[in-house]
PDB file of N, CA and C in Angstrom:
ATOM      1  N   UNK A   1       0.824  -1.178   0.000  1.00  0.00           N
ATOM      2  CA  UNK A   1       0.000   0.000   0.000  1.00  0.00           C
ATOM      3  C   UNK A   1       0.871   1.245   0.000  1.00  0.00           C
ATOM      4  N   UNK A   2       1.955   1.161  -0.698  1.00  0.00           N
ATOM      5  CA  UNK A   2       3.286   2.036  -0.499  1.00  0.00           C
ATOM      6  C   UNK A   2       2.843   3.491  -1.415  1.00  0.00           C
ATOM      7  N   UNK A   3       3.251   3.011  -2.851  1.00  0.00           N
ATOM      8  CA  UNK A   3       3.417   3.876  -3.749  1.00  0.00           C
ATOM      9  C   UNK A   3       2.237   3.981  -4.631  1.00  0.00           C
ATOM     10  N   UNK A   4       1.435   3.517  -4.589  1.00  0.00           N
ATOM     11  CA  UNK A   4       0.011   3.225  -5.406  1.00  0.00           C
ATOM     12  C   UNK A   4      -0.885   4.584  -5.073  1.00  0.00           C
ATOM     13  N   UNK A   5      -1.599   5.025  -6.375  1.00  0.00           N
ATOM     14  CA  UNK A   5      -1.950   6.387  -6.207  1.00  0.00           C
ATOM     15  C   UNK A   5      -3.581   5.829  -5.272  1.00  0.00           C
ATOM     16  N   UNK A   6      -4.346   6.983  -4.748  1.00  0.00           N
ATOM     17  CA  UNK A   6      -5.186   6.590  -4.229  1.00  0.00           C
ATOM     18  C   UNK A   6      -6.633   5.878  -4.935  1.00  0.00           C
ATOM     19  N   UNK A   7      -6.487   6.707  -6.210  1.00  0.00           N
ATOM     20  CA  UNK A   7      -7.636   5.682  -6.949  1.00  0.00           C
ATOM     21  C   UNK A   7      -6.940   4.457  -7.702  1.00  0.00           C
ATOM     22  N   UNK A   8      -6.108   4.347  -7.710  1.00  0.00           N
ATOM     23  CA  UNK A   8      -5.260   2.596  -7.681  1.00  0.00           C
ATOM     24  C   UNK A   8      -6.281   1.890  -6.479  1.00  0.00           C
ATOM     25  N   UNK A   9      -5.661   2.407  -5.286  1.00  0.00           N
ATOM     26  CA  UNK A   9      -5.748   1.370  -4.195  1.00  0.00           C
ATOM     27  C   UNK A   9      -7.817   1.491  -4.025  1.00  0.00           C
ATOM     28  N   UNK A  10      -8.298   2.403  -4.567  1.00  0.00           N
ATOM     29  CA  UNK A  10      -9.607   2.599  -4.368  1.00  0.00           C
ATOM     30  C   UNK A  10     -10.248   1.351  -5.264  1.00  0.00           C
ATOM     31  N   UNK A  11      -9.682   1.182  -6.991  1.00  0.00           N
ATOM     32  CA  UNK A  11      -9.716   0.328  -7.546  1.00  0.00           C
ATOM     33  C   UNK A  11      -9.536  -1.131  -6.797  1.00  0.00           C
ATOM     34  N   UNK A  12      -8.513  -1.440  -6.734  1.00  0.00           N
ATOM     35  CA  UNK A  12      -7.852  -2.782  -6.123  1.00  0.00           C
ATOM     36  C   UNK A  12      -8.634  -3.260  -4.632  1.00  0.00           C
ATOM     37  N   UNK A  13      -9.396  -2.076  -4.191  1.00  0.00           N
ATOM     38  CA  UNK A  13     -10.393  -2.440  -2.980  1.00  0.00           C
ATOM     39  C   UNK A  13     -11.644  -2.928  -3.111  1.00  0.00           C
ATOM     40  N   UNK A  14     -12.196  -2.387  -4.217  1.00  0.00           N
ATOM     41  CA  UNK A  14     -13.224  -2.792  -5.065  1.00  0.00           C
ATOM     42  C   UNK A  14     -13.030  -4.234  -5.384  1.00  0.00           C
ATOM     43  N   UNK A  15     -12.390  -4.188  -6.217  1.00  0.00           N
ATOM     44  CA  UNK A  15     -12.072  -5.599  -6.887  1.00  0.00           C
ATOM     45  C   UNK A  15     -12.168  -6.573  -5.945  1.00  0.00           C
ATOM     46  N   UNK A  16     -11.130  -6.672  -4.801  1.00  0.00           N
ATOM     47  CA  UNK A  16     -11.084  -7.200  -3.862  1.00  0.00           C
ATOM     48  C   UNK A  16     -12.365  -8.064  -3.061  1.00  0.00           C
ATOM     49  N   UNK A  17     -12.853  -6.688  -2.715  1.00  0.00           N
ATOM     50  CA  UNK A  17     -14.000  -6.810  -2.344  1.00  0.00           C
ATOM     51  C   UNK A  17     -15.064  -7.397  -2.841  1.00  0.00           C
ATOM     52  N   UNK A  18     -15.332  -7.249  -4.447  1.00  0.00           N
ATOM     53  CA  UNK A  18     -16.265  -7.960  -5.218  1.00  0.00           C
ATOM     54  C   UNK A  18     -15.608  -9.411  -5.201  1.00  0.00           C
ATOM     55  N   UNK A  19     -14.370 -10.141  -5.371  1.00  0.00           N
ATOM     56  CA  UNK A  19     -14.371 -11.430  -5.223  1.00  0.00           C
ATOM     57  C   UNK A  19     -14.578 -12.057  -3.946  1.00  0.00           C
ATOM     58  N   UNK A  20     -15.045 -11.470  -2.763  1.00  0.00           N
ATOM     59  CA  UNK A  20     -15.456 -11.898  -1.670  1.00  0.00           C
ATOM     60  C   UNK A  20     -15.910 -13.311  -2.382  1.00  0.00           C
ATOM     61  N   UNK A  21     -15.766 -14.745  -1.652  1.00  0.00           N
ATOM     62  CA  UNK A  21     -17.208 -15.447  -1.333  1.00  0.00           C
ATOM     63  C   UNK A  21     -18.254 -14.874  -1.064  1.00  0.00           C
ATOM     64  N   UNK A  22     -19.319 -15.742  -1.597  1.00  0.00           N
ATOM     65  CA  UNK A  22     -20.865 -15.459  -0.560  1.00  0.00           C
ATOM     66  C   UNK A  22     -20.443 -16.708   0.638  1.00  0.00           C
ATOM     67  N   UNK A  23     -21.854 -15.900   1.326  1.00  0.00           N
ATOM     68  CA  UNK A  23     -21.605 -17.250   2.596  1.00  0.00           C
ATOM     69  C   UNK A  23     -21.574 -18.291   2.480  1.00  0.00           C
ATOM     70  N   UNK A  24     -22.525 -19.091   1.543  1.00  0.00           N
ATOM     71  CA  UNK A  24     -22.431 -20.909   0.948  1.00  0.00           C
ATOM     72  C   UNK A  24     -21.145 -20.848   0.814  1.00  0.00           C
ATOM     73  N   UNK A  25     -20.757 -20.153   0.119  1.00  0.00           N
ATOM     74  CA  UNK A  25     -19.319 -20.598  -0.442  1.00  0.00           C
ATOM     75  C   UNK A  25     -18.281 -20.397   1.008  1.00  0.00           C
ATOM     76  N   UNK A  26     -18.191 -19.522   1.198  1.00  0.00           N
ATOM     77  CA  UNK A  26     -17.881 -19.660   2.374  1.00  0.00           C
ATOM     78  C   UNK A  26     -17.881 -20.641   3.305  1.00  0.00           C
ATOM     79  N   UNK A  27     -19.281 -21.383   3.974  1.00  0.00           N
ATOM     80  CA  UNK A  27     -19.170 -22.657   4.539  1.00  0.00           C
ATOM     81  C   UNK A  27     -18.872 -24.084   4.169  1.00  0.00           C
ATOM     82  N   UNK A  28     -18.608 -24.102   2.701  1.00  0.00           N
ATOM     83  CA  UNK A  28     -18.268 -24.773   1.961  1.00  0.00           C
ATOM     84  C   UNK A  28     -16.679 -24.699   1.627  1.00  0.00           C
ATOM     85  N   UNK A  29     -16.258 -23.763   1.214  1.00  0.00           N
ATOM     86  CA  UNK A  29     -14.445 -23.335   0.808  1.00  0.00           C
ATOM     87  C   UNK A  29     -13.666 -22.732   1.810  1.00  0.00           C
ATOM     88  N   UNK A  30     -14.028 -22.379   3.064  1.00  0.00           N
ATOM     89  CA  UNK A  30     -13.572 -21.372   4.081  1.00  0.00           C
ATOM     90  C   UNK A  30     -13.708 -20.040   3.273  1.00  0.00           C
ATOM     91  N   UNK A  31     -12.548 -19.263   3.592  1.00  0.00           N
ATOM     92  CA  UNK A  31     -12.336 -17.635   3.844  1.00  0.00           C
ATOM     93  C   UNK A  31     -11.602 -17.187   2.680  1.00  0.00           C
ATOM     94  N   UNK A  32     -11.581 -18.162   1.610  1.00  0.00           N
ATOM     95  CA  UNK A  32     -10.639 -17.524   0.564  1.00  0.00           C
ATOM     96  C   UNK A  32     -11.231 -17.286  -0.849  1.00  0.00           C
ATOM     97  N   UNK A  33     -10.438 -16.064  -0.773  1.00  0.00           N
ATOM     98  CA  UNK A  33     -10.684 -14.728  -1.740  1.00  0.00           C
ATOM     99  C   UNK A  33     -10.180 -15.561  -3.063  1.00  0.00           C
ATOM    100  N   UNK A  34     -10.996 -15.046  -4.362  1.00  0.00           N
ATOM    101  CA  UNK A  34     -10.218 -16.097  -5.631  1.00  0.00           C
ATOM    102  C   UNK A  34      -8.921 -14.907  -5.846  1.00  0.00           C
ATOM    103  N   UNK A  35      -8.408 -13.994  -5.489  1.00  0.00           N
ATOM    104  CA  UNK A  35      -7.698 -12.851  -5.884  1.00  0.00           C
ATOM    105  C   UNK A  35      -6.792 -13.054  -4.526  1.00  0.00           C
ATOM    106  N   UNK A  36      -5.513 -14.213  -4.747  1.00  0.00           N
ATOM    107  CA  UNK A  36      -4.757 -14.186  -3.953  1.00  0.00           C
ATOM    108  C   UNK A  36      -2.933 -13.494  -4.564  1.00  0.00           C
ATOM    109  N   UNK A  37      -2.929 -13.034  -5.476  1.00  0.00           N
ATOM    110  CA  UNK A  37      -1.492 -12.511  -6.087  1.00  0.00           C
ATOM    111  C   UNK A  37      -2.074 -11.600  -7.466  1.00  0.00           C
ATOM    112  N   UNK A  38      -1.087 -10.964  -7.438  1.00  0.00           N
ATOM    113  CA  UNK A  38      -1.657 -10.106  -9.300  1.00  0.00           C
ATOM    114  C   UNK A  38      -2.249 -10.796 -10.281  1.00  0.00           C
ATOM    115  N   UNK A  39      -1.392 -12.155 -10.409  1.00  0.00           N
ATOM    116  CA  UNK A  39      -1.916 -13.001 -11.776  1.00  0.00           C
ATOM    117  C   UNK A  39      -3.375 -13.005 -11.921  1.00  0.00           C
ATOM    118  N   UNK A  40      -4.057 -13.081 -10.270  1.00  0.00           N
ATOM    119  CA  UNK A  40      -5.339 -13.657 -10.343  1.00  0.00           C
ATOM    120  C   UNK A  40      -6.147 -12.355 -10.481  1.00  0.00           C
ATOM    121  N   UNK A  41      -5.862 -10.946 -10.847  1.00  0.00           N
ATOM    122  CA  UNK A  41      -6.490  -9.974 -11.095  1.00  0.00           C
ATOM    123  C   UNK A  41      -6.814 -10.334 -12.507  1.00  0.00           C
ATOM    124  N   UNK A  42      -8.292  -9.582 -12.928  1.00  0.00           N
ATOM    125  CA  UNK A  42      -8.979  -9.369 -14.522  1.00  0.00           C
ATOM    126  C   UNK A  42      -7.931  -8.570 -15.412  1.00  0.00           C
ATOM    127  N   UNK A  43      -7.766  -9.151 -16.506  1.00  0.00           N
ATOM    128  CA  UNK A  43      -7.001  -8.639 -17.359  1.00  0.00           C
ATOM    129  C   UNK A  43      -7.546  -6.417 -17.407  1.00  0.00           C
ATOM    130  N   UNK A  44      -8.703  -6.441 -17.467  1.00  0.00           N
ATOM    131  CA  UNK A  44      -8.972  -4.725 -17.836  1.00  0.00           C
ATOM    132  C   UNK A  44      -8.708  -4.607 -16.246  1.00  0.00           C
ATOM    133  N   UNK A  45      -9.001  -4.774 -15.125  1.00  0.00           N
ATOM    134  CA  UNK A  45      -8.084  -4.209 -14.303  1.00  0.00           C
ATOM    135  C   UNK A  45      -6.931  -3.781 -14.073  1.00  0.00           C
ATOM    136  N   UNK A  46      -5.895  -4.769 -14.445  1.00  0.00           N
ATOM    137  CA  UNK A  46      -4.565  -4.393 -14.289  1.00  0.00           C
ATOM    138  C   UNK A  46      -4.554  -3.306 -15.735  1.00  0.00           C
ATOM    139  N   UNK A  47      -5.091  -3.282 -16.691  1.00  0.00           N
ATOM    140  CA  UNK A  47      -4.829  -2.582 -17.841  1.00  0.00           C
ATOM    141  C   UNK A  47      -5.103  -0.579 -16.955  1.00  0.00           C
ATOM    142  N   UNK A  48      -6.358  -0.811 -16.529  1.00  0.00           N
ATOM    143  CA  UNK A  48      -6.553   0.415 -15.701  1.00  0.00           C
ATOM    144  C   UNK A  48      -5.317   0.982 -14.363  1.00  0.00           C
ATOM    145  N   UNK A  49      -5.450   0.088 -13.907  1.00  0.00           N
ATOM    146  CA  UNK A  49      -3.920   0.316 -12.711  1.00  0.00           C
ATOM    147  C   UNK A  49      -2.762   1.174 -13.840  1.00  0.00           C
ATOM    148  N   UNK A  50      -2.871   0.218 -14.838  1.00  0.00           N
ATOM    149  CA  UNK A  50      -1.534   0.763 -15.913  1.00  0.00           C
ATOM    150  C   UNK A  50      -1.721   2.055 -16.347  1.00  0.00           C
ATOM    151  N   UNK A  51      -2.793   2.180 -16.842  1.00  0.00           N
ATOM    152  CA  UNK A  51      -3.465   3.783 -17.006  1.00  0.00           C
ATOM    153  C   UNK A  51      -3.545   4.713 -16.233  1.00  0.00           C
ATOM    154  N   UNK A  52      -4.145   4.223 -14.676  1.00  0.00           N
ATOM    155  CA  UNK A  52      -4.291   5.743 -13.623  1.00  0.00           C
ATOM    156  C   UNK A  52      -2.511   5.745 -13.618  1.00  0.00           C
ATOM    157  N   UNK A  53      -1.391   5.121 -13.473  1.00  0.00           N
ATOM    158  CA  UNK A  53      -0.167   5.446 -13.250  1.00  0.00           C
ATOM    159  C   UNK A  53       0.928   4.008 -13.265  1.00  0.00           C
ATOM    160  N   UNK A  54       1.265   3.693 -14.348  1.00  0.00           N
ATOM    161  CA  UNK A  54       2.420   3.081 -14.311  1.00  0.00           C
ATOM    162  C   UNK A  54       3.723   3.297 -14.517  1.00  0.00           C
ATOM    163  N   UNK A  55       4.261   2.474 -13.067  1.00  0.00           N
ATOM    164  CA  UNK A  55       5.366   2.909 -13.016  1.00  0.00           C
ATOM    165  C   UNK A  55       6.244   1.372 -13.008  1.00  0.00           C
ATOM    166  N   UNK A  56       7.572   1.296 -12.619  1.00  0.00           N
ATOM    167  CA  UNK A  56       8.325   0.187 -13.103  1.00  0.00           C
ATOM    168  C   UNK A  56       7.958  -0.823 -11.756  1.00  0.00           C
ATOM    169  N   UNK A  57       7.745  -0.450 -10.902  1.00  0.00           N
ATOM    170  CA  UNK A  57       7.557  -1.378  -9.430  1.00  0.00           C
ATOM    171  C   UNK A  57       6.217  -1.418  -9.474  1.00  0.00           C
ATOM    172  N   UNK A  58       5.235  -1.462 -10.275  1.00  0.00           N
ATOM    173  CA  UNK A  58       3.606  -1.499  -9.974  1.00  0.00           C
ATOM    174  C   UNK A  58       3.529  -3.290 -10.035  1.00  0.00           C
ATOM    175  N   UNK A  59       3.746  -3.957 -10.646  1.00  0.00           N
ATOM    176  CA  UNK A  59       3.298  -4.978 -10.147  1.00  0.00           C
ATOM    177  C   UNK A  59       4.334  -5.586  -8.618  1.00  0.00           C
ATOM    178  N   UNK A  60       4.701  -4.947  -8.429  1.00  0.00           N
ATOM    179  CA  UNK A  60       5.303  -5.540  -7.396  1.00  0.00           C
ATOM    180  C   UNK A  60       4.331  -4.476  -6.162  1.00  0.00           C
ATOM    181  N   UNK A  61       3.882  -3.330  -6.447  1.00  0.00           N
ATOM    182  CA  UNK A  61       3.498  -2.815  -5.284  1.00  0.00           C
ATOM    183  C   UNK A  61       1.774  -3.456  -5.170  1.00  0.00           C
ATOM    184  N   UNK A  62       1.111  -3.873  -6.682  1.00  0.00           N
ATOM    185  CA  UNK A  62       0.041  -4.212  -6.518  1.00  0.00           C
ATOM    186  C   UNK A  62       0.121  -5.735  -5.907  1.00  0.00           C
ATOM    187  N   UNK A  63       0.843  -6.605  -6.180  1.00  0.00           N
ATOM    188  CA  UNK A  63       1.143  -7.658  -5.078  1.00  0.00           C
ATOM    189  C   UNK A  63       1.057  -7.487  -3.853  1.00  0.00           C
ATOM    190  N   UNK A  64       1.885  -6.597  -3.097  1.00  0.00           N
ATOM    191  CA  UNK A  64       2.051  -6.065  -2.285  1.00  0.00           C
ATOM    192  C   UNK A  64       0.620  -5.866  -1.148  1.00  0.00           C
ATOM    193  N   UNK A  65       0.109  -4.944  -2.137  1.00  0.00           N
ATOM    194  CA  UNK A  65      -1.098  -4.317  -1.431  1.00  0.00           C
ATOM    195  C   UNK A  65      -2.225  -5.307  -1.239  1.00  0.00           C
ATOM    196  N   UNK A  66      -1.929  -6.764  -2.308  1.00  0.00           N
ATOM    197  CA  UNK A  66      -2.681  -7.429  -2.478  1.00  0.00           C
ATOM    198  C   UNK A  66      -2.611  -8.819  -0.681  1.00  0.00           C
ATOM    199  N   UNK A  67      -1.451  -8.671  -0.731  1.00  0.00           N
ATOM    200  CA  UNK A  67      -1.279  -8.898   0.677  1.00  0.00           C
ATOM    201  C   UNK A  67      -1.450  -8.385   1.438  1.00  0.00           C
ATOM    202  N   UNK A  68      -1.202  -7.492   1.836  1.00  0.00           N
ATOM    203  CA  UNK A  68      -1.277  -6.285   2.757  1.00  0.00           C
ATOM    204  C   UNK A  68      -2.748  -6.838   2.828  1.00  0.00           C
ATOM    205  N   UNK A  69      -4.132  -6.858   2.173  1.00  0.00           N
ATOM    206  CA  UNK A  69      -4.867  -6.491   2.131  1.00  0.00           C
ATOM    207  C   UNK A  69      -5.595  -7.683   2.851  1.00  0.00           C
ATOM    208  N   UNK A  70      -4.925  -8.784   2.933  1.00  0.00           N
ATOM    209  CA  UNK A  70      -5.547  -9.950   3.039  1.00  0.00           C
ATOM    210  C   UNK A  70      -5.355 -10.262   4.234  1.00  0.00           C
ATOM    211  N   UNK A  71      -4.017 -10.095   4.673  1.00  0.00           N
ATOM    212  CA  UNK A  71      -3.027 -10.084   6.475  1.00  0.00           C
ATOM    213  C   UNK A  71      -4.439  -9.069   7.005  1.00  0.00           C
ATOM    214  N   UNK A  72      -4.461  -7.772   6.600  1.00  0.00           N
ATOM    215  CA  UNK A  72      -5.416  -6.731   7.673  1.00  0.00           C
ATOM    216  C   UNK A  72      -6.840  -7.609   7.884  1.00  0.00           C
ATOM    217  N   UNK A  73      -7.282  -8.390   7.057  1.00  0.00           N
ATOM    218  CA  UNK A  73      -8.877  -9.242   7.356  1.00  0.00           C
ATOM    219  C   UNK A  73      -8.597  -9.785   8.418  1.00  0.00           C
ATOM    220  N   UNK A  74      -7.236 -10.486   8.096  1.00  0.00           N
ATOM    221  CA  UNK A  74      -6.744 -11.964   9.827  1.00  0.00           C
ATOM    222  C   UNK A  74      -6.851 -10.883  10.692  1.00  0.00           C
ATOM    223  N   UNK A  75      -6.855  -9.925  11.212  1.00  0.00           N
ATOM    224  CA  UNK A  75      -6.313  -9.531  12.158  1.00  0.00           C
ATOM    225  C   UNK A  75      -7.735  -9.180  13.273  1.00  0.00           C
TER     226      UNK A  75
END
Protein backbone atom coordinates (compact mmCIF):
# COMPACT_ATOMS: atom_id res chain seq x y z
CA UNK A 1 0.00 0.00 0.00
CA UNK A 2 3.29 2.04 -0.50
CA UNK A 3 3.42 3.88 -3.75
CA UNK A 4 0.01 3.22 -5.41
CA UNK A 5 -1.95 6.39 -6.21
CA UNK A 6 -5.19 6.59 -4.23
CA UNK A 7 -7.64 5.68 -6.95
CA UNK A 8 -5.26 2.60 -7.68
CA UNK A 9 -5.75 1.37 -4.19
CA UNK A 10 -9.61 2.60 -4.37
CA UNK A 11 -9.72 0.33 -7.55
CA UNK A 12 -7.85 -2.78 -6.12
CA UNK A 13 -10.39 -2.44 -2.98
CA UNK A 14 -13.22 -2.79 -5.07
CA UNK A 15 -12.07 -5.60 -6.89
CA UNK A 16 -11.08 -7.20 -3.86
CA UNK A 17 -14.00 -6.81 -2.34
CA UNK A 18 -16.27 -7.96 -5.22
CA UNK A 19 -14.37 -11.43 -5.22
CA UNK A 20 -15.46 -11.90 -1.67
CA UNK A 21 -17.21 -15.45 -1.33
CA UNK A 22 -20.87 -15.46 -0.56
CA UNK A 23 -21.61 -17.25 2.60
CA UNK A 24 -22.43 -20.91 0.95
CA UNK A 25 -19.32 -20.60 -0.44
CA UNK A 26 -17.88 -19.66 2.37
CA UNK A 27 -19.17 -22.66 4.54
CA UNK A 28 -18.27 -24.77 1.96
CA UNK A 29 -14.45 -23.33 0.81
CA UNK A 30 -13.57 -21.37 4.08
CA UNK A 31 -12.34 -17.63 3.84
CA UNK A 32 -10.64 -17.52 0.56
CA UNK A 33 -10.68 -14.73 -1.74
CA UNK A 34 -10.22 -16.10 -5.63
CA UNK A 35 -7.70 -12.85 -5.88
CA UNK A 36 -4.76 -14.19 -3.95
CA UNK A 37 -1.49 -12.51 -6.09
CA UNK A 38 -1.66 -10.11 -9.30
CA UNK A 39 -1.92 -13.00 -11.78
CA UNK A 40 -5.34 -13.66 -10.34
CA UNK A 41 -6.49 -9.97 -11.09
CA UNK A 42 -8.98 -9.37 -14.52
CA UNK A 43 -7.00 -8.64 -17.36
CA UNK A 44 -8.97 -4.73 -17.84
CA UNK A 45 -8.08 -4.21 -14.30
CA UNK A 46 -4.56 -4.39 -14.29
CA UNK A 47 -4.83 -2.58 -17.84
CA UNK A 48 -6.55 0.41 -15.70
CA UNK A 49 -3.92 0.32 -12.71
CA UNK A 50 -1.53 0.76 -15.91
CA UNK A 51 -3.46 3.78 -17.01
CA UNK A 52 -4.29 5.74 -13.62
CA UNK A 53 -0.17 5.45 -13.25
CA UNK A 54 2.42 3.08 -14.31
CA UNK A 55 5.37 2.91 -13.02
CA UNK A 56 8.33 0.19 -13.10
CA UNK A 57 7.56 -1.38 -9.43
CA UNK A 58 3.61 -1.50 -9.97
CA UNK A 59 3.30 -4.98 -10.15
CA UNK A 60 5.30 -5.54 -7.40
CA UNK A 61 3.50 -2.81 -5.28
CA UNK A 62 0.04 -4.21 -6.52
CA UNK A 63 1.14 -7.66 -5.08
CA UNK A 64 2.05 -6.07 -2.29
CA UNK A 65 -1.10 -4.32 -1.43
CA UNK A 66 -2.68 -7.43 -2.48
CA UNK A 67 -1.28 -8.90 0.68
CA UNK A 68 -1.28 -6.28 2.76
CA UNK A 69 -4.87 -6.49 2.13
CA UNK A 70 -5.55 -9.95 3.04
CA UNK A 71 -3.03 -10.08 6.47
CA UNK A 72 -5.42 -6.73 7.67
CA UNK A 73 -8.88 -9.24 7.36
CA UNK A 74 -6.74 -11.96 9.83
CA UNK A 75 -6.31 -9.53 12.16
Amino acid sequence: MRELTASQKKLLTATLKKAEPSATAKAVLGERNTIQRVEDLPSEIWNKLEEMNDTEILYQEVDRFIDDWHWAKLR
